[in-house]
PDB file of N, CA and C in Angstrom:
ATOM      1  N   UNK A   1     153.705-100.958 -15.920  1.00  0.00           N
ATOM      2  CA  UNK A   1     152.612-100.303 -15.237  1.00  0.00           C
ATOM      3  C   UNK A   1     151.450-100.131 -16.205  1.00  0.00           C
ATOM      4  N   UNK A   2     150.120-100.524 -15.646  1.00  0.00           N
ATOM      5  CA  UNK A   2     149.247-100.536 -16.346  1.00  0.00           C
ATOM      6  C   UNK A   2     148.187 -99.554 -16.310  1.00  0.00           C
ATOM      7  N   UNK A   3     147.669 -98.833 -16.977  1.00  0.00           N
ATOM      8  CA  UNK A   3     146.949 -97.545 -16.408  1.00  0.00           C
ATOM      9  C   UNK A   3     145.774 -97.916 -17.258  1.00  0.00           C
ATOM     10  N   UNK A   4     144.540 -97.602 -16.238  1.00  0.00           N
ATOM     11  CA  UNK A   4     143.107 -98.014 -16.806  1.00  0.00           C
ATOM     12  C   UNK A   4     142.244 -96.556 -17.198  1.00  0.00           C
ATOM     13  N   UNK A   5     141.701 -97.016 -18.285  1.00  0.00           N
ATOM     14  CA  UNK A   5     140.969 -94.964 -18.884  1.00  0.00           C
ATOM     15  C   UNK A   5     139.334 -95.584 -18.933  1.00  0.00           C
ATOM     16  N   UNK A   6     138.925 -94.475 -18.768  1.00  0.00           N
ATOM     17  CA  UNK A   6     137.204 -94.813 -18.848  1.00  0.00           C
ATOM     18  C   UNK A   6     136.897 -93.521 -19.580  1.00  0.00           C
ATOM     19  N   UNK A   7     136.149 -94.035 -21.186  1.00  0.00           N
ATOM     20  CA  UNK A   7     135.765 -93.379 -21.388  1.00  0.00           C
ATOM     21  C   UNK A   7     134.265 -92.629 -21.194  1.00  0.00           C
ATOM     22  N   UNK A   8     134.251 -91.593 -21.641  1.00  0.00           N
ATOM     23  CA  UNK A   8     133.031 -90.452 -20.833  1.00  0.00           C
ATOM     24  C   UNK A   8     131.670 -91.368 -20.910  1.00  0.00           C
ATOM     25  N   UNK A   9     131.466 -92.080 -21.693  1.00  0.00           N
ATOM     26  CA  UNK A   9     129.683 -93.286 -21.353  1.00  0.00           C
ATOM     27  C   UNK A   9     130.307 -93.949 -20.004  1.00  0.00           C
ATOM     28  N   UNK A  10     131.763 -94.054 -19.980  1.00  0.00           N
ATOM     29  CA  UNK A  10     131.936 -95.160 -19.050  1.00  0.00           C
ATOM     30  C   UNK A  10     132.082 -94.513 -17.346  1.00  0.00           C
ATOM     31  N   UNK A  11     132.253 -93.337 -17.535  1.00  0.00           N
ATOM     32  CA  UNK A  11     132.639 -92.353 -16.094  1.00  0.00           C
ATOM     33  C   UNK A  11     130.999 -92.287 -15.750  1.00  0.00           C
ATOM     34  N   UNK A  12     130.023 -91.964 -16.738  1.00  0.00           N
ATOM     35  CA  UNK A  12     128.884 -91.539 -16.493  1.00  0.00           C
ATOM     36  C   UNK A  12     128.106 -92.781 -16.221  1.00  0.00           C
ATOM     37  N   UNK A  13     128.037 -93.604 -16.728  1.00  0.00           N
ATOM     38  CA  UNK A  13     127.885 -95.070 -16.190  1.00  0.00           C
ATOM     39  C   UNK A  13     127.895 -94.897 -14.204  1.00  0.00           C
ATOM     40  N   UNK A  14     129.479 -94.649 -14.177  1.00  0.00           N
ATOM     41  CA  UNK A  14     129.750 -95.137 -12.619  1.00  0.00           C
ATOM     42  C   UNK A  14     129.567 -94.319 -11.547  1.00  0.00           C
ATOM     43  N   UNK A  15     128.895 -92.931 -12.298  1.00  0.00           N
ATOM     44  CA  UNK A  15     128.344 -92.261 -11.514  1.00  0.00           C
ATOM     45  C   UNK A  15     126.970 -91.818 -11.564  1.00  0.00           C
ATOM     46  N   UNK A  16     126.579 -92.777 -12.546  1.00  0.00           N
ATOM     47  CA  UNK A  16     124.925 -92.290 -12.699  1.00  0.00           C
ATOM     48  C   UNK A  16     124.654 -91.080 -13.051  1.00  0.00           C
ATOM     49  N   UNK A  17     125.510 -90.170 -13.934  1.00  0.00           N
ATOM     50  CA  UNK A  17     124.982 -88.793 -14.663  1.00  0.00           C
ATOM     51  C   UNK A  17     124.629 -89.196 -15.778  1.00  0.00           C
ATOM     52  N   UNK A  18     125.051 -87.737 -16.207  1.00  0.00           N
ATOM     53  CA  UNK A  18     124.367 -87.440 -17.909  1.00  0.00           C
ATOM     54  C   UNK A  18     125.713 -87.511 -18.567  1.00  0.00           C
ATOM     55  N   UNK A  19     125.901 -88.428 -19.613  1.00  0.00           N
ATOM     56  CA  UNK A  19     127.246 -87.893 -20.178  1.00  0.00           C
ATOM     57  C   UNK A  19     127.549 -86.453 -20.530  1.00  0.00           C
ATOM     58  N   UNK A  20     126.130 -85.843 -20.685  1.00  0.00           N
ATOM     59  CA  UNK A  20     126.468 -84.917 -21.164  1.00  0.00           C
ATOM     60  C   UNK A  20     126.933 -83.409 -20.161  1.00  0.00           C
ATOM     61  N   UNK A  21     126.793 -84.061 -18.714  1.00  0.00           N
ATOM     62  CA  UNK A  21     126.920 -83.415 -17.471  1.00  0.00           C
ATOM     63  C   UNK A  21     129.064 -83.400 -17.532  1.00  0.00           C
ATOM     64  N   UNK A  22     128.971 -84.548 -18.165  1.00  0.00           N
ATOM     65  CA  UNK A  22     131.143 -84.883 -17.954  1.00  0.00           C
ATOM     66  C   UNK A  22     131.151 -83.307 -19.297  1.00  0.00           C
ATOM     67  N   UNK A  23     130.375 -83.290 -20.179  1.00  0.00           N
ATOM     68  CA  UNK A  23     130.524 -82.475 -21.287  1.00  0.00           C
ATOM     69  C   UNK A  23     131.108 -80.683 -20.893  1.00  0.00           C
ATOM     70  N   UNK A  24     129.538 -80.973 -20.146  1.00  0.00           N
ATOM     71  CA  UNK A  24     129.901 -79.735 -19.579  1.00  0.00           C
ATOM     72  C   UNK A  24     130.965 -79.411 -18.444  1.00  0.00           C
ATOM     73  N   UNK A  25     131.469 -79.699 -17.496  1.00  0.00           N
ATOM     74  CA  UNK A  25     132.364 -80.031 -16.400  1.00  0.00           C
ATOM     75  C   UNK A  25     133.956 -79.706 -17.337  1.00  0.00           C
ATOM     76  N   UNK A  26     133.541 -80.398 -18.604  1.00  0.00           N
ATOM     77  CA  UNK A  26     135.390 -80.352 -19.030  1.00  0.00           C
ATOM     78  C   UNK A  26     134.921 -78.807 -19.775  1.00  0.00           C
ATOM     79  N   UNK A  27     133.891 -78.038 -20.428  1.00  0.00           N
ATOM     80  CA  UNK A  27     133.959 -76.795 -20.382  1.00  0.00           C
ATOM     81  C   UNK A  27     133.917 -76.256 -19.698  1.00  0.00           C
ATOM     82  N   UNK A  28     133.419 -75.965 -18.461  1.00  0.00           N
ATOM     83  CA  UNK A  28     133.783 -74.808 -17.425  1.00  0.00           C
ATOM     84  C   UNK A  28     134.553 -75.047 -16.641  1.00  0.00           C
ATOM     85  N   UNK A  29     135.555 -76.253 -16.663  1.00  0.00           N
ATOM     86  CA  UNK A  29     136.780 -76.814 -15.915  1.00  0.00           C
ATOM     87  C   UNK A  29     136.519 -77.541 -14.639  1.00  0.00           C
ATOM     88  N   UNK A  30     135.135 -77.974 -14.781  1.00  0.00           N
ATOM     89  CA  UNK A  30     134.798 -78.365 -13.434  1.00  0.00           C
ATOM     90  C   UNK A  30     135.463 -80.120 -14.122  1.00  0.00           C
ATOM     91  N   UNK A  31     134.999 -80.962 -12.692  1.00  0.00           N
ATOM     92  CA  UNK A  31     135.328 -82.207 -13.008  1.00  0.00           C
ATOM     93  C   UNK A  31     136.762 -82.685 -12.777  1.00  0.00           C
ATOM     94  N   UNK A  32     137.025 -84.476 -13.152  1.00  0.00           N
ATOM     95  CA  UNK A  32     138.472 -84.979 -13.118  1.00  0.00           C
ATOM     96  C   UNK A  32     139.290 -84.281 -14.315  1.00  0.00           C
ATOM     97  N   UNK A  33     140.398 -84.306 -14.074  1.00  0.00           N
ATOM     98  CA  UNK A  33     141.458 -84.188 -15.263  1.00  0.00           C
ATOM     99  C   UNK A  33     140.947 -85.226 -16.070  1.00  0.00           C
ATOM    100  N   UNK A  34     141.181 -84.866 -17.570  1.00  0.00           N
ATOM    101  CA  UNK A  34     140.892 -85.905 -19.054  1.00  0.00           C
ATOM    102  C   UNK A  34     141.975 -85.421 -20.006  1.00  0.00           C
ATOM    103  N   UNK A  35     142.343 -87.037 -20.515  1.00  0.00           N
ATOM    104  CA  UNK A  35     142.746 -86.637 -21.791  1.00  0.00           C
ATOM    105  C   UNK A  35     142.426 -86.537 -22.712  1.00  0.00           C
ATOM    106  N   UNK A  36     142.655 -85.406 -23.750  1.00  0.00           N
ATOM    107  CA  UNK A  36     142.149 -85.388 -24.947  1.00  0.00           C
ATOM    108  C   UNK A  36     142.883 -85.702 -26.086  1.00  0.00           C
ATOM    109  N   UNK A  37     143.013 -86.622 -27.238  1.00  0.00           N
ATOM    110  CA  UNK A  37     143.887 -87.239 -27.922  1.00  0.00           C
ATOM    111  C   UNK A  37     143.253 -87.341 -29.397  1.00  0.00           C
ATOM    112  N   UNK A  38     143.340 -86.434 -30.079  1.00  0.00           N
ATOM    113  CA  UNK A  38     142.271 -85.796 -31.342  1.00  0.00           C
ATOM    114  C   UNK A  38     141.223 -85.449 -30.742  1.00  0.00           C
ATOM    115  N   UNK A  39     140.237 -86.507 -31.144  1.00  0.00           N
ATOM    116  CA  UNK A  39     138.562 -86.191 -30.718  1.00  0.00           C
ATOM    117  C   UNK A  39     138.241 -86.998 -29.740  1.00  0.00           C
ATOM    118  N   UNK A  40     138.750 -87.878 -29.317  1.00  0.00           N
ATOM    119  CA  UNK A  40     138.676 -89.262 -28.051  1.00  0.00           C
ATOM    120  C   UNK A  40     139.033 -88.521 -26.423  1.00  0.00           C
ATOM    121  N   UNK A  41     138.366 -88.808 -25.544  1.00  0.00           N
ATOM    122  CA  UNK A  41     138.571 -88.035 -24.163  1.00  0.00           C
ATOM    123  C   UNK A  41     138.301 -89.198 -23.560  1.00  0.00           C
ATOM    124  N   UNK A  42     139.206 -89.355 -22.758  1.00  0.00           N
ATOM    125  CA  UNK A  42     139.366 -90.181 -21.807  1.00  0.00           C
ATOM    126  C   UNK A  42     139.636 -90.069 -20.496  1.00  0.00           C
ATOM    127  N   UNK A  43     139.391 -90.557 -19.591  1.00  0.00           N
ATOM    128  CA  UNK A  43     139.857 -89.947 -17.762  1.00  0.00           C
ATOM    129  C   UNK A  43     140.864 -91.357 -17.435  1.00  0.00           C
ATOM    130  N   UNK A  44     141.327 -90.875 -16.944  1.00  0.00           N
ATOM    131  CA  UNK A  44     142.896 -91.897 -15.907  1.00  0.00           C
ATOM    132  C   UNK A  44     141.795 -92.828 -14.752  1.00  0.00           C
ATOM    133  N   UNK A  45     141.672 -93.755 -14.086  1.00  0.00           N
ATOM    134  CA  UNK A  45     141.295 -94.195 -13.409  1.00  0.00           C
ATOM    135  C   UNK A  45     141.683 -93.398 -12.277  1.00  0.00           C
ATOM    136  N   UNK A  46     142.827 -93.411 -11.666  1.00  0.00           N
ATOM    137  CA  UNK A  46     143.477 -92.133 -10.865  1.00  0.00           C
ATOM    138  C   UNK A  46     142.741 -91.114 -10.711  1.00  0.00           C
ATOM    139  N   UNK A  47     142.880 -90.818 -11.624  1.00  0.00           N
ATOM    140  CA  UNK A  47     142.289 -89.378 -11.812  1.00  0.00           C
ATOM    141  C   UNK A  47     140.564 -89.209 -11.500  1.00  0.00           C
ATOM    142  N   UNK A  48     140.321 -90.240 -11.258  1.00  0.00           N
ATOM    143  CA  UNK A  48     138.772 -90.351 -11.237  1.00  0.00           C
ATOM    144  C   UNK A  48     139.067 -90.348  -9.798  1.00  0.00           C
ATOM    145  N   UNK A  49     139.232 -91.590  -9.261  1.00  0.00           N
ATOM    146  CA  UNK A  49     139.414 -91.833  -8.010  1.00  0.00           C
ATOM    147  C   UNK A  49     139.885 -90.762  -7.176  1.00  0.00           C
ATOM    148  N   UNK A  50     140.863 -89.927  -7.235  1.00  0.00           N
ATOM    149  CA  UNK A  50     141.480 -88.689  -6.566  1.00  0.00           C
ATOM    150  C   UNK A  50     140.680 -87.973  -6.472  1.00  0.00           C
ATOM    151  N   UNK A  51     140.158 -87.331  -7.875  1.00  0.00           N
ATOM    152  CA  UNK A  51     138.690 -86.549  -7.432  1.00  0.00           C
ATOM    153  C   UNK A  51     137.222 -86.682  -6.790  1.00  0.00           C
ATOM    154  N   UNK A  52     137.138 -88.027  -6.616  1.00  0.00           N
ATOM    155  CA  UNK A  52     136.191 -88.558  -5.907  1.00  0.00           C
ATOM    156  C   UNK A  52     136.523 -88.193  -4.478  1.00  0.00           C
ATOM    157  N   UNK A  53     137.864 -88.459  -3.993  1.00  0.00           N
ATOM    158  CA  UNK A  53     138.365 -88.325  -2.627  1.00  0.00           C
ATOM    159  C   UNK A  53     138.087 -86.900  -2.087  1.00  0.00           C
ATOM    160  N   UNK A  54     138.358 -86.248  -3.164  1.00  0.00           N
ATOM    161  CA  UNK A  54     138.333 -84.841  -2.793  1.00  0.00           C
ATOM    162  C   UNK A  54     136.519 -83.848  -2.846  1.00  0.00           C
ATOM    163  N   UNK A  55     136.117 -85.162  -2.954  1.00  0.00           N
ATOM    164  CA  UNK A  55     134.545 -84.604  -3.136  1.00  0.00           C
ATOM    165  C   UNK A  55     134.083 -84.834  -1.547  1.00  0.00           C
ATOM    166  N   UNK A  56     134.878 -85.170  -0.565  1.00  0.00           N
ATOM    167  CA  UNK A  56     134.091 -85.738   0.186  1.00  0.00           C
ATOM    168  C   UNK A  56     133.687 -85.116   1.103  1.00  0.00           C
ATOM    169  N   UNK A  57     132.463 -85.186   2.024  1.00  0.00           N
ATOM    170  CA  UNK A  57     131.840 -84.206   2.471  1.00  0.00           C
ATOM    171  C   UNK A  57     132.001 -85.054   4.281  1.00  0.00           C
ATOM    172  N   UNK A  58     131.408 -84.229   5.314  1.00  0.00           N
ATOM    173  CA  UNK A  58     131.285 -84.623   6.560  1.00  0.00           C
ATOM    174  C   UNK A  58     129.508 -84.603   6.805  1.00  0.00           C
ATOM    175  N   UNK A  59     128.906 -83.467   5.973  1.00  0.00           N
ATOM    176  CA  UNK A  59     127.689 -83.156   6.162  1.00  0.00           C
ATOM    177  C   UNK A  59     126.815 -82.484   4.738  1.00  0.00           C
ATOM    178  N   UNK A  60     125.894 -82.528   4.374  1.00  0.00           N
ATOM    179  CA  UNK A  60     125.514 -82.064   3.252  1.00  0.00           C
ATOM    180  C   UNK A  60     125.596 -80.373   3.319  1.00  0.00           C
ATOM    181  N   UNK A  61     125.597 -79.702   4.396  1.00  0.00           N
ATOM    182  CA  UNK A  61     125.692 -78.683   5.278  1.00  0.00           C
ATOM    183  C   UNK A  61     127.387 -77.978   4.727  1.00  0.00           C
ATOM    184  N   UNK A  62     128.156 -78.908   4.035  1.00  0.00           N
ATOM    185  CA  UNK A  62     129.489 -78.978   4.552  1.00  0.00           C
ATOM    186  C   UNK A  62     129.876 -78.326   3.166  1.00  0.00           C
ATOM    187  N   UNK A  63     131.007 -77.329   2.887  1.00  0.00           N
ATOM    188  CA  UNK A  63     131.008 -76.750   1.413  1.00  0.00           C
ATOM    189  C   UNK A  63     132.333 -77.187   1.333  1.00  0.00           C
ATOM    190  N   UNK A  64     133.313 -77.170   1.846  1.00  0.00           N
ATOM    191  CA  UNK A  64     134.606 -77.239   2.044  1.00  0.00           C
ATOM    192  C   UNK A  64     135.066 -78.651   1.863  1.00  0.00           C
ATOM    193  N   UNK A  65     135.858 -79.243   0.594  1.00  0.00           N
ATOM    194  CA  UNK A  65     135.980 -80.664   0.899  1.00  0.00           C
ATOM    195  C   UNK A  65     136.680 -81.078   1.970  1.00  0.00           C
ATOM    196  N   UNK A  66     136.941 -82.657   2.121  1.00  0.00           N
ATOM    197  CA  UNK A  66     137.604 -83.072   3.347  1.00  0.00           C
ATOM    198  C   UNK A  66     138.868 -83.615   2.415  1.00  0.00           C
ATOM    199  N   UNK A  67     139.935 -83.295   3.524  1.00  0.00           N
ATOM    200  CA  UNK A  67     141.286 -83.558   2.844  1.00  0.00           C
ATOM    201  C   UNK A  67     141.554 -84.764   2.702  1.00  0.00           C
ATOM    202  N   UNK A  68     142.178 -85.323   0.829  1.00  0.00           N
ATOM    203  CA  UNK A  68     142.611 -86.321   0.766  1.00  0.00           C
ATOM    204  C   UNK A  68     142.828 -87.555   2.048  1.00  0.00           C
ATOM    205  N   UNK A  69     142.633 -88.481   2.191  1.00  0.00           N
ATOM    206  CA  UNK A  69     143.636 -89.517   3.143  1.00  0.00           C
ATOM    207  C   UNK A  69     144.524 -90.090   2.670  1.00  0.00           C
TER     208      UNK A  69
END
């Protein structure tokens, strides 16, 4: 099994932020799960993707995510 990591230029890349927006997110706990492995942080592909799912909205109106599918 092969598991793909993106690191934080590379998450911010695919979502068009600030890297320094992933910075903040892993301090106030917002954001995907990351690993941290000394000084290197990395996100699971998974783990990206899952939280994307769970971002999802019906209406901009809408605060409450929509449940996984």
């Amino acid at each position: 099994m092969s598991v793909t990591h993106l690191n934080q230029v590379e998450l911010a890349a695919r979502w068009k932020i600030s890297p320094r927006t992933l910075e903040r997110w892993r301090w106030t706990g917002d954001g995907p799960a990351f690993i941290k492995i000394g000084g290197r942080v990395v996100y699971r592909l998974e783990d990206v993707e899952s939280y994307e799912r769970t971002q999802l909205r019906a209406s901009t109106a809408d605060t409450t995510p929509k449940p996984a599918a």
